[in-house]
N, C-alpha and C. Protein backbone atom coordinates (compact mmCIF):
# COMPACT_ATOMS: atom_id res chain seq x y z
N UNK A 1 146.68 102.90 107.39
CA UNK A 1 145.83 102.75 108.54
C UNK A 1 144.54 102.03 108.11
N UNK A 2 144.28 100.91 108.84
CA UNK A 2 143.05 100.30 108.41
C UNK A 2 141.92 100.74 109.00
N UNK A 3 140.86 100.45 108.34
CA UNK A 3 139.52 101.26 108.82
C UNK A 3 138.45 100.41 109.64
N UNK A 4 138.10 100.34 110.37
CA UNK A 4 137.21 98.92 111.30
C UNK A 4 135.66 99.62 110.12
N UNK A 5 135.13 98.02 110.36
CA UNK A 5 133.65 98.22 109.54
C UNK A 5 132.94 97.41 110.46
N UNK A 6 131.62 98.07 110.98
CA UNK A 6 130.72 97.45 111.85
C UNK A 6 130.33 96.39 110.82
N UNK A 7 130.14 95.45 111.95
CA UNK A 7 129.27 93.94 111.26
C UNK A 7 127.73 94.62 110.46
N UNK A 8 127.22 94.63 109.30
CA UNK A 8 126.08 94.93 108.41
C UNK A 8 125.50 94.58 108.93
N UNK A 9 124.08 94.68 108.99
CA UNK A 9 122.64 93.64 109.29
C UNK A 9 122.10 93.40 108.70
N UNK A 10 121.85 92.15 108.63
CA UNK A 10 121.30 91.71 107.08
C UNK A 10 119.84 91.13 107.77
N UNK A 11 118.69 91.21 106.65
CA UNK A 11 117.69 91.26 106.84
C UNK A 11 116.65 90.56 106.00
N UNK A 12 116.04 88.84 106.56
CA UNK A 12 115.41 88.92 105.53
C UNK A 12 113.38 89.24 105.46
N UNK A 13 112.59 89.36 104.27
CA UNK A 13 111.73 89.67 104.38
C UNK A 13 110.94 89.00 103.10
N UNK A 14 109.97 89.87 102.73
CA UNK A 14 109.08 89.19 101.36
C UNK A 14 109.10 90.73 100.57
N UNK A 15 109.11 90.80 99.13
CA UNK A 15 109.11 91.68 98.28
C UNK A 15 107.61 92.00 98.04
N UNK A 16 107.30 92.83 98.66
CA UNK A 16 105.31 94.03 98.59
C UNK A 16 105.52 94.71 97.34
N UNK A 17 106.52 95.14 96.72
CA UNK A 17 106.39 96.07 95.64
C UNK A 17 107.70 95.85 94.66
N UNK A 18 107.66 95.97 93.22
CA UNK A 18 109.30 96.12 92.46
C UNK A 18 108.36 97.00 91.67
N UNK A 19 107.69 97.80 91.44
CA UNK A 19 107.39 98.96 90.47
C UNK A 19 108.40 99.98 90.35
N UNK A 20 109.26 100.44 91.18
CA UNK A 20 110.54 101.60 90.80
C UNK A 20 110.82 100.36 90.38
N UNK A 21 112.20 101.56 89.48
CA UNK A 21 113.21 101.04 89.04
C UNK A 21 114.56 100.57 89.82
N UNK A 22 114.95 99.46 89.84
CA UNK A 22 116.14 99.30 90.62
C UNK A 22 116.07 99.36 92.45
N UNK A 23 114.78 99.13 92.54
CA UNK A 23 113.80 99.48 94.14
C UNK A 23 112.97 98.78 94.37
N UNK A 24 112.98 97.69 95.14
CA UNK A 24 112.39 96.83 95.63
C UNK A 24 111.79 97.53 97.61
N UNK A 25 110.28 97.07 97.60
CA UNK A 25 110.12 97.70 98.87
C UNK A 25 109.49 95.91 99.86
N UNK A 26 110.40 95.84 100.73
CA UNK A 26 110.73 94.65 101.50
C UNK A 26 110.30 94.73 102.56
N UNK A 27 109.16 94.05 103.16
CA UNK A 27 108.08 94.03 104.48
C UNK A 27 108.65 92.68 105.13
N UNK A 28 109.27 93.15 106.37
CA UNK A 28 109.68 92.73 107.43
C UNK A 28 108.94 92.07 108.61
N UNK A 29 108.32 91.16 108.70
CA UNK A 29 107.28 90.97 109.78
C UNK A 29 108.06 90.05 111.22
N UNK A 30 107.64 90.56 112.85
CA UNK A 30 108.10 89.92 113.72
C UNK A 30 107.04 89.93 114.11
N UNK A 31 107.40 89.77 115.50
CA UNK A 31 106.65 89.26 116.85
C UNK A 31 106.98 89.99 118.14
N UNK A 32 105.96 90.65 119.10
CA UNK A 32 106.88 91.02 120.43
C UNK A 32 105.57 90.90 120.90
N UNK A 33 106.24 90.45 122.10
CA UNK A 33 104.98 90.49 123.45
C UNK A 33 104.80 91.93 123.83
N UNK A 34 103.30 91.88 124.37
CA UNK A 34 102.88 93.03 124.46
C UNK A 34 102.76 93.25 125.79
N UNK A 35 103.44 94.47 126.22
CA UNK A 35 103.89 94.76 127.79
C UNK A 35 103.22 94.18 128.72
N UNK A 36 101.61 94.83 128.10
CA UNK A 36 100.85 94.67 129.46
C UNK A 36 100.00 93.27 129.51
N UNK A 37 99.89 92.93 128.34
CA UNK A 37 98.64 91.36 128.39
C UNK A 37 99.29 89.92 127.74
N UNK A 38 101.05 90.39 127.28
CA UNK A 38 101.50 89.21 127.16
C UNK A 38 101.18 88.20 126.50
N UNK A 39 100.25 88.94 125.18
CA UNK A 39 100.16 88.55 124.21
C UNK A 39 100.91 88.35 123.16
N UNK A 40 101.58 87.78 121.81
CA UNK A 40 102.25 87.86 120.85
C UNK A 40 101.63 88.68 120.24
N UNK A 41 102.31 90.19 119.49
CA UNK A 41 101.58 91.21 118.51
C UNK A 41 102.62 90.96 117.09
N UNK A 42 101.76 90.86 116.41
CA UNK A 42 102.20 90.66 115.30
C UNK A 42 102.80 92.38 114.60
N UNK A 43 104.08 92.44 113.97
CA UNK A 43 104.29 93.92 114.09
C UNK A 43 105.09 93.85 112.66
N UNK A 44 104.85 94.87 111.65
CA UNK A 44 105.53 94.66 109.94
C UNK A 44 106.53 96.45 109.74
N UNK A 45 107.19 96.44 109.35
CA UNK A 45 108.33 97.39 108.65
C UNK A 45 108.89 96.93 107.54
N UNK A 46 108.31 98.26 106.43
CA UNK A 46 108.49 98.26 105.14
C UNK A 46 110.26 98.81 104.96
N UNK A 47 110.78 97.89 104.17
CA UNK A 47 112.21 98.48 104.06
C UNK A 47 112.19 98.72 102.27
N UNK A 48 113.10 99.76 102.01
CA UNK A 48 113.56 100.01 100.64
C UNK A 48 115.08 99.89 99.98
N UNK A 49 115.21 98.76 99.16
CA UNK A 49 116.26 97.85 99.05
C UNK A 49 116.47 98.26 97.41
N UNK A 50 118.23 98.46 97.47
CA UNK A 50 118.76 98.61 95.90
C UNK A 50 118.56 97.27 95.30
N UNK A 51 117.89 97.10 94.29
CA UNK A 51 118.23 95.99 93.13
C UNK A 51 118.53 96.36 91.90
N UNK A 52 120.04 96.04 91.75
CA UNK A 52 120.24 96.68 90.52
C UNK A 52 120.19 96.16 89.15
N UNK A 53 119.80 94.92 89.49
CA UNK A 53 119.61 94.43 88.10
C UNK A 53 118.06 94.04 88.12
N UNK A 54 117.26 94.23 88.73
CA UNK A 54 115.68 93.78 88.76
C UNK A 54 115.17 92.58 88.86
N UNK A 55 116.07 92.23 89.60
CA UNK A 55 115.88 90.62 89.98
C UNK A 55 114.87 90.42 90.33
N UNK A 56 114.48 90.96 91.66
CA UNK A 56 113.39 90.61 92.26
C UNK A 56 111.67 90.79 92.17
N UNK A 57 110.54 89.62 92.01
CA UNK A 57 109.53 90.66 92.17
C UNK A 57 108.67 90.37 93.03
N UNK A 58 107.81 90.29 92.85
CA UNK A 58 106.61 90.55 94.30
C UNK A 58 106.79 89.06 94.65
N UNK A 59 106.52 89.21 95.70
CA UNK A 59 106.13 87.70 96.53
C UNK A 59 107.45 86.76 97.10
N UNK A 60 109.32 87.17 96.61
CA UNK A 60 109.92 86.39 96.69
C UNK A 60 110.37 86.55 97.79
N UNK A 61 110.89 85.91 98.57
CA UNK A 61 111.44 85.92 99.91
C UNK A 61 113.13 86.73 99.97
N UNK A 62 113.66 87.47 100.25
CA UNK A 62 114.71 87.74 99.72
C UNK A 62 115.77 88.07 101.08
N UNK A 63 116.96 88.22 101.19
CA UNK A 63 117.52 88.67 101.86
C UNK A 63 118.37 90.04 101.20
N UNK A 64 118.07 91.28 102.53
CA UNK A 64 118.77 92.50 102.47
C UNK A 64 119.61 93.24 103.45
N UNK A 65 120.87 93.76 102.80
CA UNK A 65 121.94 94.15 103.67
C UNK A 65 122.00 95.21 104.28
N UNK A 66 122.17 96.13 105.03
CA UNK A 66 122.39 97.67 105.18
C UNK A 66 123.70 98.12 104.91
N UNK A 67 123.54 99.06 104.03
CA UNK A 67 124.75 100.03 103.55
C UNK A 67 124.57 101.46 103.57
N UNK A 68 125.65 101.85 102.91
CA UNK A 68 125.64 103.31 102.51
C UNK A 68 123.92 104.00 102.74
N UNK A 69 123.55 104.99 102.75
CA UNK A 69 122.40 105.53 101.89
C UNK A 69 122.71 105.63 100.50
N UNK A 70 121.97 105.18 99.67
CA UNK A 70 121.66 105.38 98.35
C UNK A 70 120.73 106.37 97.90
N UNK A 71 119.23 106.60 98.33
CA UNK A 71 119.19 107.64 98.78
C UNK A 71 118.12 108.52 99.72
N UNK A 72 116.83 109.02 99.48
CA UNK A 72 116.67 109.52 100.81
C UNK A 72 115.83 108.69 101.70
N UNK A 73 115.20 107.31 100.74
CA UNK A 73 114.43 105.99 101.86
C UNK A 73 115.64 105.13 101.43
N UNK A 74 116.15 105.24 100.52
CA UNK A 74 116.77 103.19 100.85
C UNK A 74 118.19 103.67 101.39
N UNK A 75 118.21 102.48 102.28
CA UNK A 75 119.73 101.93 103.08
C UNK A 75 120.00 100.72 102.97
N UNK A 76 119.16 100.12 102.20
CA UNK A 76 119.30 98.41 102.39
C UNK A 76 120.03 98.15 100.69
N UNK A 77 120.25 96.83 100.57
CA UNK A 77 120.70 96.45 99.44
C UNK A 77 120.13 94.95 99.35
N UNK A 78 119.62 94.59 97.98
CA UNK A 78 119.44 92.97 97.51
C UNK A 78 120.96 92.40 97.82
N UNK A 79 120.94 91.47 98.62
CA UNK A 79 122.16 90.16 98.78
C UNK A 79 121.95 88.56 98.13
N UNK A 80 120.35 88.37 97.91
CA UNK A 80 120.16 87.30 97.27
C UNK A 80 118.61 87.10 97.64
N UNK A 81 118.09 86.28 96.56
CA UNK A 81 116.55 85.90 96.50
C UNK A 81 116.68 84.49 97.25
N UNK A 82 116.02 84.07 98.30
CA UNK A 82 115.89 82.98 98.87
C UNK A 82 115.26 82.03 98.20
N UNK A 83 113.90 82.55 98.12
CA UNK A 83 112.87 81.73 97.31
C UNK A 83 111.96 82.49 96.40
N UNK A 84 111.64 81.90 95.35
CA UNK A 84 111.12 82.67 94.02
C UNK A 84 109.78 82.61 94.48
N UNK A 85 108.68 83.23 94.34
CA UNK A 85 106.81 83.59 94.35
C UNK A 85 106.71 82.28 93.16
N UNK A 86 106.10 81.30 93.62
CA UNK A 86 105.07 80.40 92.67
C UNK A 86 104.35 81.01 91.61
N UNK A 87 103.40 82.22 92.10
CA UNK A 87 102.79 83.56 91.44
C UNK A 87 102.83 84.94 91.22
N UNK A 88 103.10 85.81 91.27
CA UNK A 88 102.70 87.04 91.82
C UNK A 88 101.90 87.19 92.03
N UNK A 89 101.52 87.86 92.41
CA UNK A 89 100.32 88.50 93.61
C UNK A 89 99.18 88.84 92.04
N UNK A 90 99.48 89.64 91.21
CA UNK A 90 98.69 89.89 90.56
C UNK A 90 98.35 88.30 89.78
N UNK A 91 99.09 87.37 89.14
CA UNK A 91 98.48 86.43 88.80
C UNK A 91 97.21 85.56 90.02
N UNK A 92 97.93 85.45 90.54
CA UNK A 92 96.89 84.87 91.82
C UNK A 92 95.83 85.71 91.84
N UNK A 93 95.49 86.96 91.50
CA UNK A 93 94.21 87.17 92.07
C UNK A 93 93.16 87.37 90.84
N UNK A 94 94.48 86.98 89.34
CA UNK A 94 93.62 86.95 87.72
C UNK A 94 92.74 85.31 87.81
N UNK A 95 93.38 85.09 88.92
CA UNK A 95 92.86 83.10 88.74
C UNK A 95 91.71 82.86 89.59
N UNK A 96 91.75 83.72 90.94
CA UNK A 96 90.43 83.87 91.55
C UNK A 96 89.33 84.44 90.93
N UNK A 97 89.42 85.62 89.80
CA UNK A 97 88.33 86.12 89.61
C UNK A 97 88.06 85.04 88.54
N UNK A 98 88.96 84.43 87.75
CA UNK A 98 88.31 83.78 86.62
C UNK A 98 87.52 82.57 87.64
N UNK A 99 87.95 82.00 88.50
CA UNK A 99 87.21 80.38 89.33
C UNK A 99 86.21 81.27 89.68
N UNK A 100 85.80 82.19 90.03
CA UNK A 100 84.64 82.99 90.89
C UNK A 100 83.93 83.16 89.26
N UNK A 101 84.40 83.68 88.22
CA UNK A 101 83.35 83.75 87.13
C UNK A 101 82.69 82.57 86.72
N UNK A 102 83.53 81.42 86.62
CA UNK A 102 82.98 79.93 86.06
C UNK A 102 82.02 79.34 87.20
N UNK A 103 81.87 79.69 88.69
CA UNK A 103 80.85 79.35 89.27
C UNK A 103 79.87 79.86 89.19
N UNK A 104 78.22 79.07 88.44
CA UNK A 104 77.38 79.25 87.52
C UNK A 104 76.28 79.02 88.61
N UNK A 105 75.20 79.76 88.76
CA UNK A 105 73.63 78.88 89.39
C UNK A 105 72.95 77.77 88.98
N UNK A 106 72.63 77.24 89.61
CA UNK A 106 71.93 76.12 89.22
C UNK A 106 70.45 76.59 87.88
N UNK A 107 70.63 75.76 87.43
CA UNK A 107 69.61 76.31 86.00
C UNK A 107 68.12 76.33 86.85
N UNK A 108 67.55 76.23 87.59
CA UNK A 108 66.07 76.68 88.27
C UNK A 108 66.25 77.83 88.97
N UNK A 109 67.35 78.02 89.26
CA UNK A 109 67.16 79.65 90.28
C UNK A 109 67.34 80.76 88.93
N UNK A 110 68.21 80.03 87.56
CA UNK A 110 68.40 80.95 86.60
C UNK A 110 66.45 81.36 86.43
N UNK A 111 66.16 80.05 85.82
CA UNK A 111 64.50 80.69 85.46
C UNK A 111 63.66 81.33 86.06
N UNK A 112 63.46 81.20 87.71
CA UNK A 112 63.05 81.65 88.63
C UNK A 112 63.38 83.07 88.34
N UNK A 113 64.41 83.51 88.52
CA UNK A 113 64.93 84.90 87.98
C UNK A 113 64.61 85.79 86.88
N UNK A 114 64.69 84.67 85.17
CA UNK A 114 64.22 85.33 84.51
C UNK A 114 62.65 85.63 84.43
N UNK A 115 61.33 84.89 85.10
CA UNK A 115 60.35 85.13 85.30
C UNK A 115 60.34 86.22 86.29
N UNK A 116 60.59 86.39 87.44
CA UNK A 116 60.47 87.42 87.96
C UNK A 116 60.96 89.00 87.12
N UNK A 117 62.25 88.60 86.53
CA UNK A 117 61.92 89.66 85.68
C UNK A 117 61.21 90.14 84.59
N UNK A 118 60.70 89.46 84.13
CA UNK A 118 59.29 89.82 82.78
C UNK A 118 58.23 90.21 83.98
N UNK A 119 58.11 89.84 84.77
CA UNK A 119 57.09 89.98 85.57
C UNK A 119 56.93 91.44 86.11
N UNK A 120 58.42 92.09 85.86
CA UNK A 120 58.66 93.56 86.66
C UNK A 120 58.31 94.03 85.42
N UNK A 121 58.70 93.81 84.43
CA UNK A 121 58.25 94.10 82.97
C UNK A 121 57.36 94.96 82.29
N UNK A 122 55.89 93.93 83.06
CA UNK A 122 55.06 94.12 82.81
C UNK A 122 54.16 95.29 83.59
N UNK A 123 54.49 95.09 85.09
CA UNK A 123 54.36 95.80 85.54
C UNK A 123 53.89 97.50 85.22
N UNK A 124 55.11 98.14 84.81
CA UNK A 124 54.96 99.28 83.99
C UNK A 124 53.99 99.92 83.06
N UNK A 125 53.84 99.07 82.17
CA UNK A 125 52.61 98.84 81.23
C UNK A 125 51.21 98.53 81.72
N UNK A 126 51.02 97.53 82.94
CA UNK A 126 49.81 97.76 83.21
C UNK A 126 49.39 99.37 83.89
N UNK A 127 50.43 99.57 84.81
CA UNK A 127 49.98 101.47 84.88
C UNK A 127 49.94 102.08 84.22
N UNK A 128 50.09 102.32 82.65
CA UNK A 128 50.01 102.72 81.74
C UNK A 128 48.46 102.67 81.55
N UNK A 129 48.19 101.30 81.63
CA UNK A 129 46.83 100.87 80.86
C UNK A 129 45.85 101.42 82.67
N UNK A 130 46.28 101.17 83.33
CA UNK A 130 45.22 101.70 84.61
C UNK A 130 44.68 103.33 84.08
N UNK A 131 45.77 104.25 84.14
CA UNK A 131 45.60 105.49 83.82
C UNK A 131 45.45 105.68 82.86
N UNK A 132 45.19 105.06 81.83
CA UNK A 132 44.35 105.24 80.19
C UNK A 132 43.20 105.44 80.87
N UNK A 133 42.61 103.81 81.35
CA UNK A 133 41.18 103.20 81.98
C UNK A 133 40.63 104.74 82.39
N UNK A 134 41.60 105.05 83.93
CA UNK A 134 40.86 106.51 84.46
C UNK A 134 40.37 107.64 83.88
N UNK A 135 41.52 108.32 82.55
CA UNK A 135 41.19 109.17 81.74
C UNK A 135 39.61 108.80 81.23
N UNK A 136 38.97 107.25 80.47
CA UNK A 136 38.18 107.01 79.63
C UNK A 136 37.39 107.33 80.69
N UNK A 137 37.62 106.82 81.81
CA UNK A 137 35.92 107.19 83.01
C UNK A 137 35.50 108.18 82.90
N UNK A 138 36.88 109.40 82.93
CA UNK A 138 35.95 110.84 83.88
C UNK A 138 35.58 111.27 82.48
């Protein structure tokens, strides 16, 4: 006796996480108009997908199947990586902080700066020397 198998749904999305092992977590993003103002709402569902060999990691576009439960979040399965991440997410944001460190002030606002600070400096010390002054009066 043969067994009928519903058509799968396969699903594709972008990879948010591969930190488990063998568990990729796959963010799904659509679109639906919104009842009352018929606007486009932008709307995301996180799915949890078997990868069993660790193919995948952050950023790649991937397509996932539904199967079995595996177990108590994932139902989905890796079917194939569409497109590979240029970066990961974490390189991309080691490259912003370094371009954000190499942008330097212009060398007059540097000096401007360091004078104002000797200037706070000093500060301190002349109240020092005020309240000497007062002691010598009385």
């Amino acid at each position: 006796m043969e067994r009928k198998t519903q058509a799968r749904r396969t699903i594709q999305g972008v990879v948010i996480s591969d930190k488990n092992d063998k568990t990729i977590v796959v963010e799904v993003a659509t679109h639906r108009r919104h009842p009352i103002y018929g606007k486009r709402v932008k709307y995301s569902k996180k799915y949890y997908a078997h990868d069993e060999n660790n193919e995948a990691k952050n950023g790649d576009a991937v397509t996932i199947m539904e199967t079995r439960r595996l177990s108590a979040t994932k139902r989905f399965r890796l079917v194939s990586i569409d497109k590979k991440a240029e970066l990961s997410i974490k390189e991309a944001e080691a490259e912003l902080k370094e371009e954000i460190l190499e942008v330097k002030l212009p060398e007059a606002e540097e000096s401007q700066v360091v004078e104002v600070k000797a200037e706070e400096a000093e500060k301190p010390a002349a109240k020092k020397e005020k309240i000497a002054d007062k002691k010598e009066e009385e």
